[in-house]
C-alpha atoms as a PDB file:
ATOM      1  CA  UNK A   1      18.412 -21.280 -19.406  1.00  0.00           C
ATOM      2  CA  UNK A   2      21.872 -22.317 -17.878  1.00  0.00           C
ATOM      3  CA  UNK A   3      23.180 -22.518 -14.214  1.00  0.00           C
ATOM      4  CA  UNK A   4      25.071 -19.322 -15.061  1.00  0.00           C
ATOM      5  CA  UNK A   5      22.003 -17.470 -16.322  1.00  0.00           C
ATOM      6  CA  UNK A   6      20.054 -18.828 -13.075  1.00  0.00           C
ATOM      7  CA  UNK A   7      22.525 -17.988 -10.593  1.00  0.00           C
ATOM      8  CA  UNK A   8      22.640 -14.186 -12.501  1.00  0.00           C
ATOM      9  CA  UNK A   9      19.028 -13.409 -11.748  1.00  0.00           C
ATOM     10  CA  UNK A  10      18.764 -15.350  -7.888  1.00  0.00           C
ATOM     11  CA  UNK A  11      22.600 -15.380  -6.522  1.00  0.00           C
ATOM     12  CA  UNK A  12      23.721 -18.347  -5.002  1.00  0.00           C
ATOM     13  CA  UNK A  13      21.568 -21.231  -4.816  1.00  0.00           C
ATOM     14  CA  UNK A  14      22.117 -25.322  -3.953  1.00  0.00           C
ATOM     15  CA  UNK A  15      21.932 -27.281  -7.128  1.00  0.00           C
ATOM     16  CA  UNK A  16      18.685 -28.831  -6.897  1.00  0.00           C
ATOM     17  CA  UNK A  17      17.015 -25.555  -6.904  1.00  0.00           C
ATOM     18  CA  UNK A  18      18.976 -24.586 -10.121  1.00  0.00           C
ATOM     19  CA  UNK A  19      17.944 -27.655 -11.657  1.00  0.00           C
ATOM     20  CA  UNK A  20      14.630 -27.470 -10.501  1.00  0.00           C
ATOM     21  CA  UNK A  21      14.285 -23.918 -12.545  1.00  0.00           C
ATOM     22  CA  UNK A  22      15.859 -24.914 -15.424  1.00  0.00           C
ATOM     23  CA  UNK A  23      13.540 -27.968 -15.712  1.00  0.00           C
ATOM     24  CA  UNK A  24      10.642 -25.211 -16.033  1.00  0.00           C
ATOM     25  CA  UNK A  25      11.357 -24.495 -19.469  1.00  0.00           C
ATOM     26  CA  UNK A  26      10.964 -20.952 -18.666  1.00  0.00           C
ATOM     27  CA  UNK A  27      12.936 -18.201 -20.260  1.00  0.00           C
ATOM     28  CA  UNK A  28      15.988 -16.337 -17.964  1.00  0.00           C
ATOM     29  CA  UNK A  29      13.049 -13.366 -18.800  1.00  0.00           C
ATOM     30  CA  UNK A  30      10.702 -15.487 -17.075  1.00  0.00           C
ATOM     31  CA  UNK A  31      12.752 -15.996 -14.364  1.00  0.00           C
ATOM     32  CA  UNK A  32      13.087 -12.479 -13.588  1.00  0.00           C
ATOM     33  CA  UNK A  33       9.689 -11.739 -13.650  1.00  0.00           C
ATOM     34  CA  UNK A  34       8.950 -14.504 -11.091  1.00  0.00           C
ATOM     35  CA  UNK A  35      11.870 -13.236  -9.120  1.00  0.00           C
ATOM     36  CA  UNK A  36      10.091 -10.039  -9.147  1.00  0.00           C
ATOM     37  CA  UNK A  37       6.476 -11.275  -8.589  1.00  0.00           C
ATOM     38  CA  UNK A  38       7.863 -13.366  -5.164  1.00  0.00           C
ATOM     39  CA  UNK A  39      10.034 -10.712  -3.308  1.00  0.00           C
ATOM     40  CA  UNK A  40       8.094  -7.466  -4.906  1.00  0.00           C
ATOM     41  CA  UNK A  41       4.809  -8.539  -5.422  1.00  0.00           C
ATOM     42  CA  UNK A  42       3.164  -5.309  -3.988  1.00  0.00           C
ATOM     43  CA  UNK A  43       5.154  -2.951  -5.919  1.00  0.00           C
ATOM     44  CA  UNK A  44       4.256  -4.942  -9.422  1.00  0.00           C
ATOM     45  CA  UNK A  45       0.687  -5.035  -8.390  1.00  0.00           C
ATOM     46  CA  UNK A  46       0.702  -1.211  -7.731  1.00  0.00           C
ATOM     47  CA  UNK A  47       1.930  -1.288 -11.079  1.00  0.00           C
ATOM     48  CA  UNK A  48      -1.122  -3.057 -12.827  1.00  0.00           C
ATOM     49  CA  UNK A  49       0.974  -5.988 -13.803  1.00  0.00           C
ATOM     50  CA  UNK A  50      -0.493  -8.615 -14.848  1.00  0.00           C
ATOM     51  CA  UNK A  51      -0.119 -11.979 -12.798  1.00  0.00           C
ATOM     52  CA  UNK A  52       2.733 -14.235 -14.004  1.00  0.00           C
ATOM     53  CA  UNK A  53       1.028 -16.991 -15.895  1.00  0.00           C
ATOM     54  CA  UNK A  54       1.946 -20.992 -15.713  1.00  0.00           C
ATOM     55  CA  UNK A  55       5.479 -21.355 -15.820  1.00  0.00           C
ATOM     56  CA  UNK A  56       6.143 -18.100 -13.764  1.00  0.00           C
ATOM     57  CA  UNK A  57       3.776 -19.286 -10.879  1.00  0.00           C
ATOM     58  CA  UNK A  58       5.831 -22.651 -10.766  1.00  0.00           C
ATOM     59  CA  UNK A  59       9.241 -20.225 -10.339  1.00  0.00           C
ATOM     60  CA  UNK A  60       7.589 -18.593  -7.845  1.00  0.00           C
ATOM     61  CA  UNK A  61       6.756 -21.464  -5.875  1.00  0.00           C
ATOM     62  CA  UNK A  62      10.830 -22.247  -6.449  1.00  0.00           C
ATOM     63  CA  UNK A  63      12.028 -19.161  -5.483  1.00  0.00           C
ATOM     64  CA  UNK A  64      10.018 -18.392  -2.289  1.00  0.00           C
ATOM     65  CA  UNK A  65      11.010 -19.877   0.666  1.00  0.00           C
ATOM     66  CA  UNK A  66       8.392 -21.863   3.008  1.00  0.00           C
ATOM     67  CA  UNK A  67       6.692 -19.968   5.551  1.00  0.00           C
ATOM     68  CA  UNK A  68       8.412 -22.310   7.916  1.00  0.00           C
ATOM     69  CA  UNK A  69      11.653 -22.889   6.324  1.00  0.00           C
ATOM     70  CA  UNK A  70      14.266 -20.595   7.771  1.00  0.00           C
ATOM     71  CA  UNK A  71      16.070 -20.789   4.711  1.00  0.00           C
ATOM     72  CA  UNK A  72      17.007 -17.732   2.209  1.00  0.00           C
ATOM     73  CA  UNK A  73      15.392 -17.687  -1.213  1.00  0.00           C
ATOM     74  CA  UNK A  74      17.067 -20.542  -3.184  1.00  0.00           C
ATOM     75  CA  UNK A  75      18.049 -22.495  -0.879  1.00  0.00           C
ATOM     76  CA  UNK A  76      17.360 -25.945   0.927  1.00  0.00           C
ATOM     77  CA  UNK A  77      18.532 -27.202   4.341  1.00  0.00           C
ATOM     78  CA  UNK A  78      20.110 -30.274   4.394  1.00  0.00           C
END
């Protein structure tokens, strides 16, 4: 997956969090799975989707922000 492909599926996002995704090894399919699974979760599950496996539970954890963190999905405060 490149930066490009990354940025495509999540908008903008602080390279770390790029990096971090591409050093998954998931697929830019994958990634938009996961996206799905962390800000539509309820919808997909109404839907009798299956739970992401391995590599889309580690995007998840990625691409959702802490419960404490302030900051918008892919990014990082300084």
């Amino acid at each position: 997956m490149t930066r490009q492909e990354v940025l495509s599926v999540i908008g903008s996002a602080d390279d770390i969090t790029v990096a971090e995704i591409i050093a998954t090894g998931a697929s830019i399919e994958e990634l938009r799975e996961a996206w799905a699974w962390a800000f539509a979760d309820e919808a997909l599950m109404g839907q009798g989707r299956p739970l992401p496996g391995t590599r889309g539970a580690a995007l998840i954890d990625l691409l959702k922000p802490d419960e404490d963190d302030p900051a918008e999905p892919g990014t990082r405060l300084e």
